[in-house]
C-alpha atoms as a PDB file:
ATOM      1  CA  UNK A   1      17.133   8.673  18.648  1.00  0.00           C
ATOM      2  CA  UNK A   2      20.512  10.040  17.516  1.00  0.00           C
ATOM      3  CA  UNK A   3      21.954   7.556  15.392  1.00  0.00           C
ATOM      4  CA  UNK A   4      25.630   7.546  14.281  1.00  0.00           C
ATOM      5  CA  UNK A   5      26.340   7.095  10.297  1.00  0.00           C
ATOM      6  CA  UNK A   6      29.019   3.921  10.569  1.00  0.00           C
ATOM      7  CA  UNK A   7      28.956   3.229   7.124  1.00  0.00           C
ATOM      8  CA  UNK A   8      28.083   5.039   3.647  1.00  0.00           C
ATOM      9  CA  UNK A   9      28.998   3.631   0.349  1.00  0.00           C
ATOM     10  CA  UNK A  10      27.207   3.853  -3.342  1.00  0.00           C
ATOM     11  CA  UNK A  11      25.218   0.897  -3.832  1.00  0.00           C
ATOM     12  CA  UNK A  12      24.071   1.848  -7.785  1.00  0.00           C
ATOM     13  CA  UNK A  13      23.630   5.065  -9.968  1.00  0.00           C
ATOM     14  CA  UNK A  14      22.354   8.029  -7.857  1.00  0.00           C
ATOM     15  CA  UNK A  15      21.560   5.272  -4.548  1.00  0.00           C
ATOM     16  CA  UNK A  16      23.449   5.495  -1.460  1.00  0.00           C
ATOM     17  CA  UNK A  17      23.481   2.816   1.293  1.00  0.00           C
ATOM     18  CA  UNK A  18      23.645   4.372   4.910  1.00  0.00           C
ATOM     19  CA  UNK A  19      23.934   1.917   8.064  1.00  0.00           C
ATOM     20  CA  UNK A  20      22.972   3.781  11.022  1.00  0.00           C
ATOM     21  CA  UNK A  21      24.073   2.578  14.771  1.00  0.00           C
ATOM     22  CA  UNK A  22      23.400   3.656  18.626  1.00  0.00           C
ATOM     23  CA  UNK A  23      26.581   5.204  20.094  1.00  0.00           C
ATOM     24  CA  UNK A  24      25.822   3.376  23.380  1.00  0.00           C
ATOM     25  CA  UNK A  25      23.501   0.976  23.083  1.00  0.00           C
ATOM     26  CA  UNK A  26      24.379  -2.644  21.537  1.00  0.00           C
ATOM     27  CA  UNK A  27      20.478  -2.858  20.416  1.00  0.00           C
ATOM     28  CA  UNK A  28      18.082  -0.900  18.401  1.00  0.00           C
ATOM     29  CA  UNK A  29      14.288  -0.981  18.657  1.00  0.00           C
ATOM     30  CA  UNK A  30      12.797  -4.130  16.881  1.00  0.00           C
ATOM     31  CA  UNK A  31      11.621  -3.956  13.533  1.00  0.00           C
ATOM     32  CA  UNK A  32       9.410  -5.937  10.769  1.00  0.00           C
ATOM     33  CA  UNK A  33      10.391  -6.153   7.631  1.00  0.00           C
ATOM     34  CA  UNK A  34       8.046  -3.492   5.000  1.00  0.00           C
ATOM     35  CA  UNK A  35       8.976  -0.959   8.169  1.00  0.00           C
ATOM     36  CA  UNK A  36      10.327   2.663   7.633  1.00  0.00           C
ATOM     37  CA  UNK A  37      11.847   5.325   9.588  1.00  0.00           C
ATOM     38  CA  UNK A  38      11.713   9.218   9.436  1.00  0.00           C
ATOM     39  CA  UNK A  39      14.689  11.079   9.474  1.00  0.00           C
ATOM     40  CA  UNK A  40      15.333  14.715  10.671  1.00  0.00           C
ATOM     41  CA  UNK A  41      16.882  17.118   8.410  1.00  0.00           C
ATOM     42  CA  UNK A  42      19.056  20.087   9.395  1.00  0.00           C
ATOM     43  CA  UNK A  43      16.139  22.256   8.816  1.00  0.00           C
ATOM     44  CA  UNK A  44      13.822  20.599  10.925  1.00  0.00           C
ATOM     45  CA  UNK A  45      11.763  18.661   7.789  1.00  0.00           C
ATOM     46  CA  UNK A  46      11.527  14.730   7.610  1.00  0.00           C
ATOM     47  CA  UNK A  47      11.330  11.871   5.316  1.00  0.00           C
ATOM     48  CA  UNK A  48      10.542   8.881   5.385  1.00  0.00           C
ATOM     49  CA  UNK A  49      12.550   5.577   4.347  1.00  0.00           C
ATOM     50  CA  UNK A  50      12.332   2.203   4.050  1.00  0.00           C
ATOM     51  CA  UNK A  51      14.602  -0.357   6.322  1.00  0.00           C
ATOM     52  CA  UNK A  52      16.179  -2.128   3.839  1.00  0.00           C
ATOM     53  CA  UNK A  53      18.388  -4.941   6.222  1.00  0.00           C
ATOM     54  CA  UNK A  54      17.895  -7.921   8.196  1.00  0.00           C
ATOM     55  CA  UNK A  55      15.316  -7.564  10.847  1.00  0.00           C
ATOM     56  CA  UNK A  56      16.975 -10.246  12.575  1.00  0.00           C
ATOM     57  CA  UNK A  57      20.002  -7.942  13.210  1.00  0.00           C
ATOM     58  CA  UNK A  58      18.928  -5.224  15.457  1.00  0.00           C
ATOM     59  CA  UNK A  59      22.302  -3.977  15.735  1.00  0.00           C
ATOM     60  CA  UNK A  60      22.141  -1.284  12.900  1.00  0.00           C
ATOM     61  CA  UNK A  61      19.435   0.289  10.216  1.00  0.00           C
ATOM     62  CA  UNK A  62      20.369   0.486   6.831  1.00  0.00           C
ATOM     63  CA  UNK A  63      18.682   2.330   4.541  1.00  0.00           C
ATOM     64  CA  UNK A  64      19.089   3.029   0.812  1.00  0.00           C
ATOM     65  CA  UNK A  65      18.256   7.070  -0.856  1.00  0.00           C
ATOM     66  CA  UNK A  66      17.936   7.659  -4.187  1.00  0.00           C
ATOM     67  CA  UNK A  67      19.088  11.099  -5.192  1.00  0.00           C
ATOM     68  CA  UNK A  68      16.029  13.044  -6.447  1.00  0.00           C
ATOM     69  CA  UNK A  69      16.668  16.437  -8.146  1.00  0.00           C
ATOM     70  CA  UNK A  70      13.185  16.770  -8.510  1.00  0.00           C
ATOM     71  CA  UNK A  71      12.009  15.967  -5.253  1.00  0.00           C
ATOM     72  CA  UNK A  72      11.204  17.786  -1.760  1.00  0.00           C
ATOM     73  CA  UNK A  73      14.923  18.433  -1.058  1.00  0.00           C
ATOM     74  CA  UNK A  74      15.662  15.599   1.800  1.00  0.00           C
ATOM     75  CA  UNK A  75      17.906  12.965  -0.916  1.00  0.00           C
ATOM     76  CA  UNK A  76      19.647  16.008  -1.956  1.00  0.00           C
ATOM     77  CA  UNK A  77      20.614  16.902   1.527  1.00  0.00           C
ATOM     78  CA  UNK A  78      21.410  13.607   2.446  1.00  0.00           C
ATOM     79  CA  UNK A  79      23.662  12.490   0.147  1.00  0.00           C
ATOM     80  CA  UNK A  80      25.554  15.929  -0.112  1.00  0.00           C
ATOM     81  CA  UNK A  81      25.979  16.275   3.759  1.00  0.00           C
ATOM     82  CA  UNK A  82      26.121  13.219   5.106  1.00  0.00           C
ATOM     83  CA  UNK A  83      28.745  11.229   5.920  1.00  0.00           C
ATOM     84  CA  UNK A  84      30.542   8.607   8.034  1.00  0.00           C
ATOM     85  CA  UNK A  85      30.596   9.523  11.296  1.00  0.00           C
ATOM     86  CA  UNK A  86      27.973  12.035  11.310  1.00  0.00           C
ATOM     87  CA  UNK A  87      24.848  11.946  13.934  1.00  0.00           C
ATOM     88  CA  UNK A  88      21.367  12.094  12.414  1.00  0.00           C
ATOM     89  CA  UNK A  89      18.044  12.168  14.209  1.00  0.00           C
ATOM     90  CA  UNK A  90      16.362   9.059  13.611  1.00  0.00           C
ATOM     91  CA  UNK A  91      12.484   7.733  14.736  1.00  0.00           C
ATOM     92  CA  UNK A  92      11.759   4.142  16.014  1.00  0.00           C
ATOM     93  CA  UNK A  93      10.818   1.823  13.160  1.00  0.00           C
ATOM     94  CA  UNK A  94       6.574   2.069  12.229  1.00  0.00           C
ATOM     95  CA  UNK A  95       5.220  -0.004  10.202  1.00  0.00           C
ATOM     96  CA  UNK A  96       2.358  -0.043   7.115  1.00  0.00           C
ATOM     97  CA  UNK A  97       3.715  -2.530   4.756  1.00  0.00           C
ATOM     98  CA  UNK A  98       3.850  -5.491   6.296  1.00  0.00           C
ATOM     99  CA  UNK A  99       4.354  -9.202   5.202  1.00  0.00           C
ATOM    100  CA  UNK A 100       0.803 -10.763   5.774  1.00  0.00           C
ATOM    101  CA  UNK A 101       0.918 -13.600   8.720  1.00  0.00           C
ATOM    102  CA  UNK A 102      -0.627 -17.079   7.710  1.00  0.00           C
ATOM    103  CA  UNK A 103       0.178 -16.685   3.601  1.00  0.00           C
ATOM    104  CA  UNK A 104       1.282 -19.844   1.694  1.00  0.00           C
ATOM    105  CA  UNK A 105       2.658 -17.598  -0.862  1.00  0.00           C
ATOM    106  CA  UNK A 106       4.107 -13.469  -1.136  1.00  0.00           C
ATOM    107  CA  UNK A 107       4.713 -12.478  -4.752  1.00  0.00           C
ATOM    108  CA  UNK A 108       6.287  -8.630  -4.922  1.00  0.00           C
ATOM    109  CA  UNK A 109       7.021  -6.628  -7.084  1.00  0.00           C
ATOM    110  CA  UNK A 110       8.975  -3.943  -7.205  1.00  0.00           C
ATOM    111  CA  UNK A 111      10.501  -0.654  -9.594  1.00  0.00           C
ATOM    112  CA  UNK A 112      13.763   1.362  -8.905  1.00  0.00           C
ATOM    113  CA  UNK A 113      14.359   2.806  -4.931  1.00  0.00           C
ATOM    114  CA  UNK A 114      10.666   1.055  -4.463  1.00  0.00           C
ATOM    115  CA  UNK A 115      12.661  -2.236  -3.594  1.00  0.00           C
ATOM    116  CA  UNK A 116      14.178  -1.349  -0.516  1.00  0.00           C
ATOM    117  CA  UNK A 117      11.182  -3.050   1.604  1.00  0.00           C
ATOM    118  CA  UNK A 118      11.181  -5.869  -0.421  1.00  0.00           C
ATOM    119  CA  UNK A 119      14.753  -6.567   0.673  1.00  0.00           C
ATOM    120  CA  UNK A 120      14.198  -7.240   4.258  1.00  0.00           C
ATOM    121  CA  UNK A 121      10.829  -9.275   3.392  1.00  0.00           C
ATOM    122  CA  UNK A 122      12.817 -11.329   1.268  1.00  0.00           C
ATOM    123  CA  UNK A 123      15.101 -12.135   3.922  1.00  0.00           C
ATOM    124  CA  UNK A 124      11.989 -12.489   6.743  1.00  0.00           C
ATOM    125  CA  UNK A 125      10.723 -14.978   4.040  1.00  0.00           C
ATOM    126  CA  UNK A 126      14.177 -17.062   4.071  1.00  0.00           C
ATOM    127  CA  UNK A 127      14.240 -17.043   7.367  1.00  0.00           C
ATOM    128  CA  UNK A 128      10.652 -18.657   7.850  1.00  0.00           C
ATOM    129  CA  UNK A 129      11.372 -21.045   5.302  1.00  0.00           C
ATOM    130  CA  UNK A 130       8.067 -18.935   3.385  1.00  0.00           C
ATOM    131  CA  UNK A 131       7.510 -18.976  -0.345  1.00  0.00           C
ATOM    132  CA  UNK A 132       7.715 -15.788  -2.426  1.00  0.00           C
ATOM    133  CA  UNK A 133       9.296 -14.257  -5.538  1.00  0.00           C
ATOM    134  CA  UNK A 134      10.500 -10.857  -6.273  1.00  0.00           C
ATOM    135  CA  UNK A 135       9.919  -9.238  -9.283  1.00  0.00           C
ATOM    136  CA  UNK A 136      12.518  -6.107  -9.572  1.00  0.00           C
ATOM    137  CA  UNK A 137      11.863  -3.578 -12.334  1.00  0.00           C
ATOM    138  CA  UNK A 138      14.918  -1.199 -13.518  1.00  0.00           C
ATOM    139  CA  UNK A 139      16.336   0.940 -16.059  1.00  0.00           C
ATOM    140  CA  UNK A 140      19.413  -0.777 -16.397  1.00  0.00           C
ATOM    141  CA  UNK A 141      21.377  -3.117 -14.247  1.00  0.00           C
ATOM    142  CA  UNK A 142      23.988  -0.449 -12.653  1.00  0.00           C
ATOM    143  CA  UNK A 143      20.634   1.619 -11.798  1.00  0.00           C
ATOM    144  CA  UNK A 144      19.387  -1.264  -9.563  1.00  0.00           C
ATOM    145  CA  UNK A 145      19.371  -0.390  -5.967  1.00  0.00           C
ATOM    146  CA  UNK A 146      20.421  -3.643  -3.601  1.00  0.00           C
ATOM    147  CA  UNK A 147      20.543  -5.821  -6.534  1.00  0.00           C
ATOM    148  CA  UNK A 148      23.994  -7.786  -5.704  1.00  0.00           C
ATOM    149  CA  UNK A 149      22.535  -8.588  -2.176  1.00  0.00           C
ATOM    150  CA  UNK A 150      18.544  -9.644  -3.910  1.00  0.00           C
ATOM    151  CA  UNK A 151      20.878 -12.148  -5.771  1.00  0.00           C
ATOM    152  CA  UNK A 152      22.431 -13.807  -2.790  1.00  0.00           C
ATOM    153  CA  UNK A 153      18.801 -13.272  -0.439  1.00  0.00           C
ATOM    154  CA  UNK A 154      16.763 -14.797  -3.517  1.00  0.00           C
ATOM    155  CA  UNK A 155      18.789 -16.575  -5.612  1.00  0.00           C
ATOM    156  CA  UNK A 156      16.278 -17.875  -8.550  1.00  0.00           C
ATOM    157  CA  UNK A 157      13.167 -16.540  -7.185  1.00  0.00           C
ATOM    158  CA  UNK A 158      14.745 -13.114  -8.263  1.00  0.00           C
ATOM    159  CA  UNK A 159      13.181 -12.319 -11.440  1.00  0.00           C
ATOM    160  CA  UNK A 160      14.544  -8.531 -13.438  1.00  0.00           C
ATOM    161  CA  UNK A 161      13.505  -6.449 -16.009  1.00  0.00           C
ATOM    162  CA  UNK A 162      15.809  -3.842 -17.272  1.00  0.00           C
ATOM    163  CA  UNK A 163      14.672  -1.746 -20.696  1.00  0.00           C
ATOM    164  CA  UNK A 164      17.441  -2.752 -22.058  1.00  0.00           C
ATOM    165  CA  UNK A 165      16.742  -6.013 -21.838  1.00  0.00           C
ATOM    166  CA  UNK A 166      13.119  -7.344 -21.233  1.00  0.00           C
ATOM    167  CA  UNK A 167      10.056  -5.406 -19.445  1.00  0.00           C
ATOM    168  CA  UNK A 168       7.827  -6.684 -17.368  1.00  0.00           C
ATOM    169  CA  UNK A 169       4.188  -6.878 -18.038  1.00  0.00           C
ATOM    170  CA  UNK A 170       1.488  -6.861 -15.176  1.00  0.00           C
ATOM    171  CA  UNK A 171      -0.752  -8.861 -16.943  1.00  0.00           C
ATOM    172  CA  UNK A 172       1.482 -11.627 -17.994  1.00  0.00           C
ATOM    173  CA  UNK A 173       2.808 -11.858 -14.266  1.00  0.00           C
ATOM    174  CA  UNK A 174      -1.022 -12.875 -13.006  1.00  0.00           C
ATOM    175  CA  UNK A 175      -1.770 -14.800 -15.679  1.00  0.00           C
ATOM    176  CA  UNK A 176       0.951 -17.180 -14.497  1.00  0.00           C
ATOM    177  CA  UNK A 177      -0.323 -16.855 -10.811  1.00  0.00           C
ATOM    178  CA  UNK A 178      -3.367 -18.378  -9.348  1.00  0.00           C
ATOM    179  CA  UNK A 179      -5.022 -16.675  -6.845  1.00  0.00           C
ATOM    180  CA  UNK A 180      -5.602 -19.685  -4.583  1.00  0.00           C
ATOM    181  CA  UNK A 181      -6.589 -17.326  -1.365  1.00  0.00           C
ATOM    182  CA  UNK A 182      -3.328 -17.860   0.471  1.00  0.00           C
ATOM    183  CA  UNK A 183      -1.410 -15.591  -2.042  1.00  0.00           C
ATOM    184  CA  UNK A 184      -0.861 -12.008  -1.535  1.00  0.00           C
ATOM    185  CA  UNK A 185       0.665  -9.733  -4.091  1.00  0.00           C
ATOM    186  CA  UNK A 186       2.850  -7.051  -3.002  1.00  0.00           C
ATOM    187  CA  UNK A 187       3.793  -3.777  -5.142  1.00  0.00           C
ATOM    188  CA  UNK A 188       5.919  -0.612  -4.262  1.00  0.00           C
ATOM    189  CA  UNK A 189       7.572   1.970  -6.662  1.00  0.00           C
ATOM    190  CA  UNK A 190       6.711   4.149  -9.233  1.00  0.00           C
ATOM    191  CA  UNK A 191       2.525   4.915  -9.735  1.00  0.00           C
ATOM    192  CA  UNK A 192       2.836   3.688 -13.420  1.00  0.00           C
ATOM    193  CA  UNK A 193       3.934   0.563 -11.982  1.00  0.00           C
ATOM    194  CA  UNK A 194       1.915  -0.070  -8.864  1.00  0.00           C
ATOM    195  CA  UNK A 195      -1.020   1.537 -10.903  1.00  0.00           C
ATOM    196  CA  UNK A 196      -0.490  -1.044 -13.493  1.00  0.00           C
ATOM    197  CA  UNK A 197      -0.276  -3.583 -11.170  1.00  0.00           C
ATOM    198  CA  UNK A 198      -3.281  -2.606  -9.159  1.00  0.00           C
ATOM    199  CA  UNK A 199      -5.195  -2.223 -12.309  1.00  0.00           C
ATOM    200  CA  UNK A 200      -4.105  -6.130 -13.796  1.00  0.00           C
ATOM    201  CA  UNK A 201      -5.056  -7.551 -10.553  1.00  0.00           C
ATOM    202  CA  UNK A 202      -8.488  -5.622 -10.403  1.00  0.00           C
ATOM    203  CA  UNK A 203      -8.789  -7.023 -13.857  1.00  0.00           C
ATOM    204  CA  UNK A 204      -7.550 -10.446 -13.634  1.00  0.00           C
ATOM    205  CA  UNK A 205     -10.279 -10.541 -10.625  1.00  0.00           C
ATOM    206  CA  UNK A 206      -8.286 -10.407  -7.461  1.00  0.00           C
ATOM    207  CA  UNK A 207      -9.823  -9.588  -4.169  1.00  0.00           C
ATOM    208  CA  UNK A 208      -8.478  -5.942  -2.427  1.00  0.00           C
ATOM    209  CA  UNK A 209      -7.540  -7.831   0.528  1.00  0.00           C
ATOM    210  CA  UNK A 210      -4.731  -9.868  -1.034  1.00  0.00           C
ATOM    211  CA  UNK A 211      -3.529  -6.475  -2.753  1.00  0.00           C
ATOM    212  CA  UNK A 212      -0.983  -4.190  -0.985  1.00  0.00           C
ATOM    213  CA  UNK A 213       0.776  -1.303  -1.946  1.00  0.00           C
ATOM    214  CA  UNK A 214       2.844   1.106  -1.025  1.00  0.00           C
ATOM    215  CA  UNK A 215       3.386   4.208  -2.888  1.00  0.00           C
ATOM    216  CA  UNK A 216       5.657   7.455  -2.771  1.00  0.00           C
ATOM    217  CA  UNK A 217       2.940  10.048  -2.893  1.00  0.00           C
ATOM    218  CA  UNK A 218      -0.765   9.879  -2.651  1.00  0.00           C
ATOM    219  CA  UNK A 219      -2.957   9.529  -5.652  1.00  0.00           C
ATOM    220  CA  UNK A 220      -4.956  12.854  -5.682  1.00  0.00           C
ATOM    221  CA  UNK A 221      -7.421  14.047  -7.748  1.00  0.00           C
ATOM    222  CA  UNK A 222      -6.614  16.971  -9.580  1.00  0.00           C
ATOM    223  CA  UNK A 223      -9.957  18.105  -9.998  1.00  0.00           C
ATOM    224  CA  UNK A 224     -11.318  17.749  -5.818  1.00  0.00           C
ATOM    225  CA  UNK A 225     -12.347  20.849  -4.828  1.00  0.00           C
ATOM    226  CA  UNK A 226     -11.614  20.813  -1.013  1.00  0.00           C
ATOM    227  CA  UNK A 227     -14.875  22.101   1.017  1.00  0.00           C
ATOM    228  CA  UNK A 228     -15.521  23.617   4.612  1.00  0.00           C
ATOM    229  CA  UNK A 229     -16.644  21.161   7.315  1.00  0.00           C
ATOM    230  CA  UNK A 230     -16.862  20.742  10.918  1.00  0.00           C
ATOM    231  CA  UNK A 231     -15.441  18.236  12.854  1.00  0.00           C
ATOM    232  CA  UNK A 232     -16.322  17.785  16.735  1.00  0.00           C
ATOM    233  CA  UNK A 233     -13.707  16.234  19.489  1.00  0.00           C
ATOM    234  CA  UNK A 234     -15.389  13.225  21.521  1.00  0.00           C
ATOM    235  CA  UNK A 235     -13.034  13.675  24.602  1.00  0.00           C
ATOM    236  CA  UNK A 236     -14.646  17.627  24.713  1.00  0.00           C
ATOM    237  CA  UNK A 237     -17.277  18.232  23.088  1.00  0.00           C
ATOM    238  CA  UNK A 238     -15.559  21.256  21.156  1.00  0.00           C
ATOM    239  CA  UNK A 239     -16.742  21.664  17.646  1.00  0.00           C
ATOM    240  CA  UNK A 240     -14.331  23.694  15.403  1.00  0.00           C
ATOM    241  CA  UNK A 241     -14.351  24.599  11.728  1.00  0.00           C
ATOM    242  CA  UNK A 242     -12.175  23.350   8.938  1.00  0.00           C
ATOM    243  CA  UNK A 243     -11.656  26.072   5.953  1.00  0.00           C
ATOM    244  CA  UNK A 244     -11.912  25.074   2.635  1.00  0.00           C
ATOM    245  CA  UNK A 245      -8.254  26.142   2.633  1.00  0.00           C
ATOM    246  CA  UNK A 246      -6.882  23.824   5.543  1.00  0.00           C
ATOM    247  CA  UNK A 247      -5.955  20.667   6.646  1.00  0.00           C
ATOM    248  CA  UNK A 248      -7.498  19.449   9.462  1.00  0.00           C
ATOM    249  CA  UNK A 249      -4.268  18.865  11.324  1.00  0.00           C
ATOM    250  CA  UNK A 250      -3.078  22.443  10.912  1.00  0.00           C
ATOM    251  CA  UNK A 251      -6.101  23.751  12.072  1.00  0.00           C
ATOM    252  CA  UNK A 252      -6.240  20.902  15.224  1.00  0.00           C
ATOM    253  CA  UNK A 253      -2.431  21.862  16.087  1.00  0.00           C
ATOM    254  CA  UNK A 254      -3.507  25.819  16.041  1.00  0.00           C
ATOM    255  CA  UNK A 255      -6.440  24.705  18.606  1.00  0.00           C
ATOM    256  CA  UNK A 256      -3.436  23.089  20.757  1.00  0.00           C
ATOM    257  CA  UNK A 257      -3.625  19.808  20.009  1.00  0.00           C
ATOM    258  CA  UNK A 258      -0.178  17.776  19.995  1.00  0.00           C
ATOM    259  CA  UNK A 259      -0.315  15.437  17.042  1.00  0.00           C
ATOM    260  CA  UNK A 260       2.735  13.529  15.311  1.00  0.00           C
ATOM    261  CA  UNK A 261       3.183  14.110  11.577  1.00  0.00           C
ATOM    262  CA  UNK A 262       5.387  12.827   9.633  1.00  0.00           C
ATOM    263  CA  UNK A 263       5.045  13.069   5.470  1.00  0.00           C
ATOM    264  CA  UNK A 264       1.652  15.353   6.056  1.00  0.00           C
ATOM    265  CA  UNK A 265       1.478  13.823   2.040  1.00  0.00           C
ATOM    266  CA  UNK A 266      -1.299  11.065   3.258  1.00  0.00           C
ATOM    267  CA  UNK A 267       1.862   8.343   2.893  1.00  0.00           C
ATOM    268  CA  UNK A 268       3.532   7.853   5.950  1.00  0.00           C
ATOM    269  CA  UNK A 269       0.565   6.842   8.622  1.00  0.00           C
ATOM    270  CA  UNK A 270       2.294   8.759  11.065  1.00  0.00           C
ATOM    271  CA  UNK A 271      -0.914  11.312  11.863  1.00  0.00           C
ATOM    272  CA  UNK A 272      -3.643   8.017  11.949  1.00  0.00           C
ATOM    273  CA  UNK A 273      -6.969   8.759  14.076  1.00  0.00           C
ATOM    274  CA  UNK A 274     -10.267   7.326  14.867  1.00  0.00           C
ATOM    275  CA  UNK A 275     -13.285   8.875  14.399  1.00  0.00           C
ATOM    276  CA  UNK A 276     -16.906   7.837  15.253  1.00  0.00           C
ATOM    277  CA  UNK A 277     -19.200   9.160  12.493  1.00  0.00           C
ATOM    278  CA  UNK A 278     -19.397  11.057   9.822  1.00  0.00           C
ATOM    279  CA  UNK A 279     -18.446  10.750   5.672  1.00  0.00           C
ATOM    280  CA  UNK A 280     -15.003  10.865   5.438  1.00  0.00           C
ATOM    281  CA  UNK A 281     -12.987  11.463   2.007  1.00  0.00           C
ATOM    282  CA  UNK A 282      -9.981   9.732   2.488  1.00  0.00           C
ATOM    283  CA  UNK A 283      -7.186  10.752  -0.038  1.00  0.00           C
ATOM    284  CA  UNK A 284      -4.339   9.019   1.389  1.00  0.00           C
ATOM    285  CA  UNK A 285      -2.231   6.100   0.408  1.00  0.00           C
ATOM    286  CA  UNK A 286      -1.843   4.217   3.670  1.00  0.00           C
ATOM    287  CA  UNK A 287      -5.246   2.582   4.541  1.00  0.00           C
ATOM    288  CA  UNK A 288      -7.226  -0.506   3.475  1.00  0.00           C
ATOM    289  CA  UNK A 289     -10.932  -0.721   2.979  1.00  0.00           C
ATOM    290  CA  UNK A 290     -11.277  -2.178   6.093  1.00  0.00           C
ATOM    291  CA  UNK A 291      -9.535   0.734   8.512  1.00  0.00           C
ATOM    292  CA  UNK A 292     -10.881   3.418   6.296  1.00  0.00           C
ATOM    293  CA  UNK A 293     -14.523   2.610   8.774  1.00  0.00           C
ATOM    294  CA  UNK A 294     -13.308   4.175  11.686  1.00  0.00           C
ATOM    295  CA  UNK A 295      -9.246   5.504  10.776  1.00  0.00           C
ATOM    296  CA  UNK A 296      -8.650   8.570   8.841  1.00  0.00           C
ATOM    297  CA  UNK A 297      -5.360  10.473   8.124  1.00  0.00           C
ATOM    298  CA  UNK A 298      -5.750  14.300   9.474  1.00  0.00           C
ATOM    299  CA  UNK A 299      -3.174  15.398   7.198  1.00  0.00           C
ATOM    300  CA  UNK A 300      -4.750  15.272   3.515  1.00  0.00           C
ATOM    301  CA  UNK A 301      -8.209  13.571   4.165  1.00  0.00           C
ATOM    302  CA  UNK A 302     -11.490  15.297   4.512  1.00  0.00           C
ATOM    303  CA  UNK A 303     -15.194  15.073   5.588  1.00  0.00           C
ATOM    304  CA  UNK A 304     -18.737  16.043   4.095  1.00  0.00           C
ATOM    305  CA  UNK A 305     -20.124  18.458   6.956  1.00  0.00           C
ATOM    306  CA  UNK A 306     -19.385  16.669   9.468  1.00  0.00           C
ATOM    307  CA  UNK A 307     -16.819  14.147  11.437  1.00  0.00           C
ATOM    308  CA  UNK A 308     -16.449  13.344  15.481  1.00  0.00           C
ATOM    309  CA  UNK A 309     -12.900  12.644  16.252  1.00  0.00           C
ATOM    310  CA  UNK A 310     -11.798  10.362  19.035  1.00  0.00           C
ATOM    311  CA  UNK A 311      -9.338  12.828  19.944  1.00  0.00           C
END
């Protein structure tokens, strides 16, 4: 879609808030809250971010972007060329994080830019009349992205930690919880956060299903050593070989195959497949236990010898 940019404004240190509307239409695609977007750059590239509004108001998309010096280039662009006004390519909402149906409780928490889903499940969770708490995890106050609008969504189940003031400790959060089976425990943001997190709840015995996360970049191992392997196409027949030195997806889209890609990190779920058989070393960010039987992400995950697609 080719959105219009009706509104940009700074929102914190280094954040920007744009809103995003159809020049014709009066509605946008319906959304879930924990959904992002990818966005086209001028040269071609995409990224991925979080809607951070109201999924009751399918009049606009807002999203928040944190400049990143260090990153892959798309904040940068962003917030140096775009402005109100503007027309930017924009994808229909998917979805990986989402709030889990049936919960008595949601707990998140969140650290820096990572809050931006956690603002539109906050306000999915007001709207349900659902119970859940946010904890928000900062630098300092003025470096809090969405925080005056947290405050009026959550009102005392908003719960900060700025260095400045008080941190916030993983293990002291679950010791306070009980996991009672109808609480799930959401984190997104930084991996020393959501890797502390993950690690307290492992340790504090909570099961994987009532863990989710969503991170910025997959956790890889530094020392895999990526190895050749075949993988056959159900629909065909056609076997073909994966180099040591390839992803399966680039080597699928040189054999003509039209697959969507998105992040090609192993973050955005955008390049998701079946497959029938086979090992498969997964080394993306996106899928639970559960999907990992039969789903695999072409863009960073592997096999041992051998997999069969259901391409």
């Amino acid at each position: 879609m080719k959105l219009v940019v009706t509104d940009r404004r700074r929102d914190a240190i280094g954040v920007d808030v744009i809103t995003l509307r159809h020049p014709t239409r009066p509605q946008l695609p319906e959304w879930s809250a924990g959904a992002h977007v990818d966005i086209r750059l001028a040269d071609g590239k995409i990224r991925q971010y979080s809607l951070c509004g109201d999924p009751a108001n399918r009049q606009t998309y807002v999203v928040a972007i944190k400049r990143e010096p260090a990153g892959r280039g798309g904040s940068l662009w962003l917030h140096d060329n775009v402005a109100k006004g503007d027309v930017l390519h924009v994808s229909a909402p998917r979805t990986n994080f989402s709030l889990v149906a049936g919960s008595k409780r949601h707990v998140f928490v969140a650290g820096g830019i990572g809050v931006t889903p956690f603002a539109a499940m906050a306000a999915t969770c007001v709207a349900a009349g659902q119970e859940f708490e946010l904890h928000f995890c900062a630098r300092e106050r003025a470096a809090a992205p969405l925080l005056a609008r947290l405050e009026e969504i959550c009102g005392p189940r908003l719960h900060t930690y700025f260095a400045d003031e008080r941190r916030f400790s993983a293990p002291d959060l679950l010791a306070g919880l009980v996991d009672d089976g109808q609480t799930q425990l959401y984190g997104c943001g930084p991996a020393r956060l959501t890797d502390g997190l993950r690690d307290a709840a492992n340790a504090a015995g909570w099961p994987d299903q009532h863990l989710h996360f969503e991170v910025f970049q997959a956790t890889l191992d530094e020392n895999f050593k990526p190895e050749p392997f075949d993988v056959t196409i159900a629909s065909t027949g056609e076997t073909l070989r994966i180099p040591a030195d390839r992803s399966l997806l680039d080597v699928l889209r040189e054999r003509g195959f039209v697959l969507p890609a998105s992040c090609e990190l192993g973050v955005c779920g955008t390049c998701d497949c079946g497959y029938r058989d086979g090992t498969v070393i997964h080394r993306d960010a996106v899928l639970g236990t559960a999907a990992r039987q039969d789903r695999m992400m072409l863009c960073v995950s592997r096999a041992r010898v051998h997999v069969t697609l259901d391409l």
